[in-house]
Protein backbone atom coordinates (compact mmCIF):
# COMPACT_ATOMS: atom_id res chain seq x y z
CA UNK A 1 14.96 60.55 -43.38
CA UNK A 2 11.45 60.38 -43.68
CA UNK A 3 10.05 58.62 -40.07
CA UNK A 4 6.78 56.14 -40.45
CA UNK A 5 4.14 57.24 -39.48
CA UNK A 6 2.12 55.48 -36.46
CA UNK A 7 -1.15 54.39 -37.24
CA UNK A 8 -4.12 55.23 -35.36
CA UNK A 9 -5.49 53.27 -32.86
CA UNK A 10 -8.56 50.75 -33.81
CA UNK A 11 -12.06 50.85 -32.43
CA UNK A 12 -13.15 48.36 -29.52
CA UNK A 13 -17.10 47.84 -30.14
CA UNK A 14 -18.79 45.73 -26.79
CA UNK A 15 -21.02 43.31 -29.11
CA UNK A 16 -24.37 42.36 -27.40
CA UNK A 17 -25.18 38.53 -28.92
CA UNK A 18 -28.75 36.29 -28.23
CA UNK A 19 -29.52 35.21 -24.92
CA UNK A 20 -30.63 32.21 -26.54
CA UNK A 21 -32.52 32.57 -30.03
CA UNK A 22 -30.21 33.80 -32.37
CA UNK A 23 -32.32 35.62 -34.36
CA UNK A 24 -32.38 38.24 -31.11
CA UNK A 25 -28.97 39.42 -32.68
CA UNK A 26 -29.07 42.87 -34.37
CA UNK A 27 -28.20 43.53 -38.12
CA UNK A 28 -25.42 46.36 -36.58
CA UNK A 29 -23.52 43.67 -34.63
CA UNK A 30 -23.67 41.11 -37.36
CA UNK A 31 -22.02 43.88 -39.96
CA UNK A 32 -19.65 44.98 -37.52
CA UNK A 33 -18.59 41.16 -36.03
CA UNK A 34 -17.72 40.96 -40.02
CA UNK A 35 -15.48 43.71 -40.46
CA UNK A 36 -13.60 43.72 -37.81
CA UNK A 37 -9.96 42.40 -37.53
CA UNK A 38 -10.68 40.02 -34.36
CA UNK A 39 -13.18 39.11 -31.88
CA UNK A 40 -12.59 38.24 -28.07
CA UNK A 41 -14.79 35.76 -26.74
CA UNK A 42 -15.68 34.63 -23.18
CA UNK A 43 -15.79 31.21 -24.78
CA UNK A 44 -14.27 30.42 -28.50
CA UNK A 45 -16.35 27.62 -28.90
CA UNK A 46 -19.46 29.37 -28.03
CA UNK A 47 -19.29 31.76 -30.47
CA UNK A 48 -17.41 29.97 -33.39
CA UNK A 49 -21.22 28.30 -33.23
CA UNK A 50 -22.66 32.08 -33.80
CA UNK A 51 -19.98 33.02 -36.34
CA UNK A 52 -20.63 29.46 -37.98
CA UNK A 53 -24.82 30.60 -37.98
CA UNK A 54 -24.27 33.73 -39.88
CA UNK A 55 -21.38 32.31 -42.31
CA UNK A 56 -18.99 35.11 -40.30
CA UNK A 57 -15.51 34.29 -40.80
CA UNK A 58 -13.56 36.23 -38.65
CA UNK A 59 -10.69 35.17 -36.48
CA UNK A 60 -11.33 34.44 -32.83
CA UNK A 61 -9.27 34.94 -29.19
CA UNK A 62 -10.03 33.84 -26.08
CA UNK A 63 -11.01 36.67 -23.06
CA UNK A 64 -11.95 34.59 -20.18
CA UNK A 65 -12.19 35.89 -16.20
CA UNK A 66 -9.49 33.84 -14.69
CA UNK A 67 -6.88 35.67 -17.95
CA UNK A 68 -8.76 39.17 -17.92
CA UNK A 69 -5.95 41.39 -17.02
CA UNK A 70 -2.86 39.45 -19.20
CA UNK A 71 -5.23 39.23 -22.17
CA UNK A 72 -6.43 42.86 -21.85
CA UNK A 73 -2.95 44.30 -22.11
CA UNK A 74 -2.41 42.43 -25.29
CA UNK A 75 -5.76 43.14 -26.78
CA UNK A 76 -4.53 47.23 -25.90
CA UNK A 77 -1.30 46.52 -28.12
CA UNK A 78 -3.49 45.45 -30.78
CA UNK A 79 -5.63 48.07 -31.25
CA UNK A 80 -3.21 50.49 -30.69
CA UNK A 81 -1.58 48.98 -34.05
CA UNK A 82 -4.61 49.83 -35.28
CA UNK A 83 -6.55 46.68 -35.24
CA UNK A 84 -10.78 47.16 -34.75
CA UNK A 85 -12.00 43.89 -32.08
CA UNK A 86 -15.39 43.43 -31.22
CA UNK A 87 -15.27 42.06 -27.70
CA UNK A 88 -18.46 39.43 -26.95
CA UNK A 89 -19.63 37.08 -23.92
CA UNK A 90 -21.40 33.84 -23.93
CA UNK A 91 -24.53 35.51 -24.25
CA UNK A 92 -25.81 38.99 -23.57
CA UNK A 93 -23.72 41.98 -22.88
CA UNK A 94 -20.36 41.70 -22.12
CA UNK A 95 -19.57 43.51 -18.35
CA UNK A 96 -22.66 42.36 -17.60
CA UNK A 97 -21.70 39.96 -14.85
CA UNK A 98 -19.90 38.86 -17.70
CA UNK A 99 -15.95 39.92 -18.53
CA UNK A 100 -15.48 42.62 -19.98
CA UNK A 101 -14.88 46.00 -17.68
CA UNK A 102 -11.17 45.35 -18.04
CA UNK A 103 -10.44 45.65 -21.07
CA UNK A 104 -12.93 48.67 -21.97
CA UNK A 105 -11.07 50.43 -18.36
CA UNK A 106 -7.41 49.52 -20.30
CA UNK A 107 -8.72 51.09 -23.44
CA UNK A 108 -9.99 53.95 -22.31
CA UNK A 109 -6.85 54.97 -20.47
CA UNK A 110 -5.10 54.04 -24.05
CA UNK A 111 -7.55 56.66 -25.37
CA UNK A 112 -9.03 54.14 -27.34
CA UNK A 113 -12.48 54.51 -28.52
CA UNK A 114 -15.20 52.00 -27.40
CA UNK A 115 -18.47 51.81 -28.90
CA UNK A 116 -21.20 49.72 -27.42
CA UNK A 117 -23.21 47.72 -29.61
CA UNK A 118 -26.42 47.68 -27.77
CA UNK A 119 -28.32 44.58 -28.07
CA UNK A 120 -30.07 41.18 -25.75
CA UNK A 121 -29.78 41.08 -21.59
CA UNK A 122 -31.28 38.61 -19.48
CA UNK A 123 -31.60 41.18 -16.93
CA UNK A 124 -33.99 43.68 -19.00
CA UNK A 125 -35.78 40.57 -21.00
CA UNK A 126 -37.14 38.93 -17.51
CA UNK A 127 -37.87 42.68 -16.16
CA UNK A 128 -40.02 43.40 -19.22
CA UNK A 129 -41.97 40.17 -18.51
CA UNK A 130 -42.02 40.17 -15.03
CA UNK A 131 -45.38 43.24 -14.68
CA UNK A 132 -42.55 44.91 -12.44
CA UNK A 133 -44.49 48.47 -11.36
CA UNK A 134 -41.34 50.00 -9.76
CA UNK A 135 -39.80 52.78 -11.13
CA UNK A 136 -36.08 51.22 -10.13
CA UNK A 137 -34.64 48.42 -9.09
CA UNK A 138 -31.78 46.83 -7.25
CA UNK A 139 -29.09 44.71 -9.55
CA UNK A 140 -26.52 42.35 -7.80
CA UNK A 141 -25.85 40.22 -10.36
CA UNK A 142 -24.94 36.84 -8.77
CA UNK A 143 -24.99 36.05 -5.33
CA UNK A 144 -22.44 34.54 -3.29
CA UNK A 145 -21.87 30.87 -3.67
CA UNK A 146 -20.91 30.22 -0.16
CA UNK A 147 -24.01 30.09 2.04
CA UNK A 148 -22.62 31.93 4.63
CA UNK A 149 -21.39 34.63 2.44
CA UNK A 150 -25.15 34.81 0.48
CA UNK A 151 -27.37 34.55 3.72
CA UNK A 152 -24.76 38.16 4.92
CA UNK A 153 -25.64 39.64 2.00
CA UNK A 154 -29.51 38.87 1.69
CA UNK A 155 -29.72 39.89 5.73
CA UNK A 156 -28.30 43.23 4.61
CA UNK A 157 -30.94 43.55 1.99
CA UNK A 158 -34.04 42.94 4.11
CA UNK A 159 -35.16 46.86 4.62
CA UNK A 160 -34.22 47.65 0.79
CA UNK A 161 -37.01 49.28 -0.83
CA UNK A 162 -36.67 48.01 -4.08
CA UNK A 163 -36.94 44.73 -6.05
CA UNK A 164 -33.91 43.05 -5.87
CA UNK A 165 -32.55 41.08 -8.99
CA UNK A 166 -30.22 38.38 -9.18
CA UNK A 167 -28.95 36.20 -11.73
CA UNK A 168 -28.61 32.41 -10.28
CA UNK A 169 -27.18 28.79 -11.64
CA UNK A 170 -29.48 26.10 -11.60
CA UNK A 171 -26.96 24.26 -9.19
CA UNK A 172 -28.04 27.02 -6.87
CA UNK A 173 -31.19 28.12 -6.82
CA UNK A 174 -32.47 26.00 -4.22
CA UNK A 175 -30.30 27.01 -2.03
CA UNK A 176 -30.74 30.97 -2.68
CA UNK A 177 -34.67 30.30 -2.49
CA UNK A 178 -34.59 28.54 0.52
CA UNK A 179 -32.35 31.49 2.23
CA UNK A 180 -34.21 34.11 1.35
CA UNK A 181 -37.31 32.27 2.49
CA UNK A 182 -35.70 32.20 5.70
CA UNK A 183 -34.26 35.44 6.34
CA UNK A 184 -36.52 37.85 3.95
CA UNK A 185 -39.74 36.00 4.19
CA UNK A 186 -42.43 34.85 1.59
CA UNK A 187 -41.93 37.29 -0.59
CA UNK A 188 -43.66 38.24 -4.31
CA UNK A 189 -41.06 36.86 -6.66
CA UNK A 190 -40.63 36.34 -10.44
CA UNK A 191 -37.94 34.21 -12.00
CA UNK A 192 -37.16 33.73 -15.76
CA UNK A 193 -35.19 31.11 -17.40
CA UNK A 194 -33.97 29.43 -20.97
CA UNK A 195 -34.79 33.05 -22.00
CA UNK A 196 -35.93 33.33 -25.65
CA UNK A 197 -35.08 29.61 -25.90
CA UNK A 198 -37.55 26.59 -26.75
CA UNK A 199 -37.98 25.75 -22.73
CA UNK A 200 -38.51 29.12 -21.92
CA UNK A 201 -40.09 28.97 -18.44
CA UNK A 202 -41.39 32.45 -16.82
CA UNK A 203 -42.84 32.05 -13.15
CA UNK A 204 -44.58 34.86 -10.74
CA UNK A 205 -45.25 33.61 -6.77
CA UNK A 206 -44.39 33.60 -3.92
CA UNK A 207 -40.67 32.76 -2.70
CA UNK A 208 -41.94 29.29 -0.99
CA UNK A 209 -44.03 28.96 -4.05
CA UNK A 210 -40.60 29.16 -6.80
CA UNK A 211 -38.90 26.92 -4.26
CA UNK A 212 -41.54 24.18 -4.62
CA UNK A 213 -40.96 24.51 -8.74
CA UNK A 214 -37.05 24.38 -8.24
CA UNK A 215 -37.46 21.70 -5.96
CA UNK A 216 -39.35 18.89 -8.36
CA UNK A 217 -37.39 20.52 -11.38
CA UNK A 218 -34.03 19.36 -13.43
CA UNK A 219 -33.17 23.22 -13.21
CA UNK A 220 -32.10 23.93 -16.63
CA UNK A 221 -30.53 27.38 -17.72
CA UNK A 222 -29.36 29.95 -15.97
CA UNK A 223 -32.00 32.03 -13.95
CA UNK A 224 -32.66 36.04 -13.58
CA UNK A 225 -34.91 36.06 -10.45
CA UNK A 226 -37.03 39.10 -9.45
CA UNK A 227 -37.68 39.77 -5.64
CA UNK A 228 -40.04 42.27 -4.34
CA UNK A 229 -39.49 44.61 -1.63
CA UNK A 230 -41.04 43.87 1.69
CA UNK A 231 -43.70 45.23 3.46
CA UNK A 232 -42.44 48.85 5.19
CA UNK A 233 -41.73 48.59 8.71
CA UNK A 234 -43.08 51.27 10.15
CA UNK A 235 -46.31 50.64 8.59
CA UNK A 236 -46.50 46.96 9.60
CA UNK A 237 -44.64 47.26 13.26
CA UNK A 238 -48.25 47.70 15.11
CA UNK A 239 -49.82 44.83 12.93
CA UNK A 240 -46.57 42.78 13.79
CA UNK A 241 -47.10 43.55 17.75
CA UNK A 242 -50.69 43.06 17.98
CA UNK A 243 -51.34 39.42 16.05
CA UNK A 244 -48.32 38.48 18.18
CA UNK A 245 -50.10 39.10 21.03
CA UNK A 246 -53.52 37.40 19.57
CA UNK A 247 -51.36 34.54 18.37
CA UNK A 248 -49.93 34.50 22.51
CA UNK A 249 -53.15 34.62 24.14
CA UNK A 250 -55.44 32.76 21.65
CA UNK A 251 -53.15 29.99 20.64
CA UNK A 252 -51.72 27.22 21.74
CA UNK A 253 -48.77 27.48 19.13
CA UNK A 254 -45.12 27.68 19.75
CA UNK A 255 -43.40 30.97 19.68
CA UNK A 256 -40.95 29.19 17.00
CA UNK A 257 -44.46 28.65 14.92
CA UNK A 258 -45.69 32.11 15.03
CA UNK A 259 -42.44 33.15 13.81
CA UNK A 260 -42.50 31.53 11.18
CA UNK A 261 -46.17 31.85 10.21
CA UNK A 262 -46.52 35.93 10.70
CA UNK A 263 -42.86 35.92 8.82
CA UNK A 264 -44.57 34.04 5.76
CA UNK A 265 -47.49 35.88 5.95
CA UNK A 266 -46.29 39.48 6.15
CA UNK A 267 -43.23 39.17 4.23
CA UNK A 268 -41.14 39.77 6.68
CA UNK A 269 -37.60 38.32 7.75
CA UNK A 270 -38.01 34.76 10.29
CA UNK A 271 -35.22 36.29 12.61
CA UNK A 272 -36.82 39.60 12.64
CA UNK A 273 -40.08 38.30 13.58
CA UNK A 274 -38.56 35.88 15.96
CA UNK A 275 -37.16 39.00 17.98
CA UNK A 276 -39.91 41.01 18.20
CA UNK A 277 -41.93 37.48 19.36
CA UNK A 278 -39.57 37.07 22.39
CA UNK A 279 -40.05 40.52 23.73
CA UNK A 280 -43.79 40.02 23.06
CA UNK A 281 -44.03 36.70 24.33
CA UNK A 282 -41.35 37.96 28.09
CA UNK A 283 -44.16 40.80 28.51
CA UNK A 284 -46.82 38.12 29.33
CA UNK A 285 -44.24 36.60 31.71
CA UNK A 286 -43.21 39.56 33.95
């Protein structure tokens, strides 16, 4: 009795598609979306609007967040039977804030090979037109959506030395602006939106500057917004010390005010100011 034989196990490729003009796509992905057996797609009706584009005709599943895990262990079957599936998000690279780390974790245990198809990110298109002179920087994708949640995390970030990136909704970015205004001060910022689109839109100022654009703005498209670090705190604790005391015994203005002025100007965090003011402000008192 002669057994069958099993057949090898397909490839999963992680297809990087336009951020927004579809001519961004490269002529790899486009041959490879084409041959292979299936793709996964955040959103089927996203991408049947790609496929459609390029006159590509293969079949489409969904692979959504909320059915990750389920959908990865089917996807795993499949290739094991020896199908090839190109895995793609909305837009950009997939496991990019973005599903997608899932399924390329299941098939790797599966022994599966995964080959990325390198290709558009927000994250590296807004760095590249941003002027950023850092040699790294910080990615945390999106922030929280609950305000208590995002004003923990952006407290926790105050003494990082590097830019700090986030991706935000236009729902939200009002809110984020405003909070780091508060808590990290008026810092250098750089946002970038409708990427490679029509309406693209590509802003450098300050934080309190961005929040007066978000402010008298519809907010369309997603943003990628570019923070930059603080001043360093050694360096500016004398400074911070001394114009508190000028501010104490040359002005008339509230201890609140100074906070927030000296915060603004120096780039430094409103509560951190604030508690250095009060210990500044006591000294005159005892």
């Amino acid at each position: 009795m002669v057994q069958s034989k099993q057949p090898s196990p397909g490839t999963l490729y992680i297809a990087a598609t336009p951020i927004g003009n579809l001519e961004d796509i490269t002529l790899r992905c486009l041959r490879i979306l084409a041959e292979v057996d299936l793709i996964a797609a955040e959103d089927t009706r996203h991408t049947r609007k790609l496929l459609t584009h390029f006159d590509i005709q293969t079949p489409l599943i969904s692979y959504y967040r909320e059915k990750e895990v389920q959908r990865s262990q089917q996807l795993v079957q499949r290739l094991l039977a020896g199908e090839s599936i190109a895995l793609v998000s909305d837009a950009g690279t997939p496991g990019i804030s973005d599903p997608g780390a899932v399924l390329v974790t299941e098939a790797r245990r599966a022994e599966i090979v995964v080959v990325p198809l390198p290709g558009a990110s927000a994250l590296t298109t807004a760095l590249s037109a941003s002027g950023l002179s850092h040699p790294s920087f910080l990615f945390l994708g999106f922030p929280p959506s609950k305000s208590s949640k995002r004003r923990t995390l952006l407290t926790s970030l105050i003494d990082t030395a590097w830019p700090i990136v986030f991706y935000e909704s236009p729902r939200r970015i009002q809110s984020l602006l405003s909070d780091i205004l508060q808590i990290m001060g008026d810092r250098q910022a750089f946002w970038g939106r409708e990427l490679t689109k029509s309406y693209e839109d590509l802003q450098a100022g300050s934080i309190s500057t961005l929040l007066e654009l978000a402010s008298g703005d519809k907010n369309r498209g997603e943003f990628v917004l570019v923070i930059e670090p603080g001043g360093s705190q050694e360096a500016e604790g004398e400074n911070l010390l001394e114009l508190l005391a000028w501010y104490r015994d040359n002005t008339s203005m509230s201890l609140k005010d100074v906070s927030r002025k000296l915060a603004s100007d120096l780039g430094l965090s409103r509560s951190q100011v604030y508690q250095e003011a009060l210990a500044v402000y006591q000294k005159k008192k005892d």
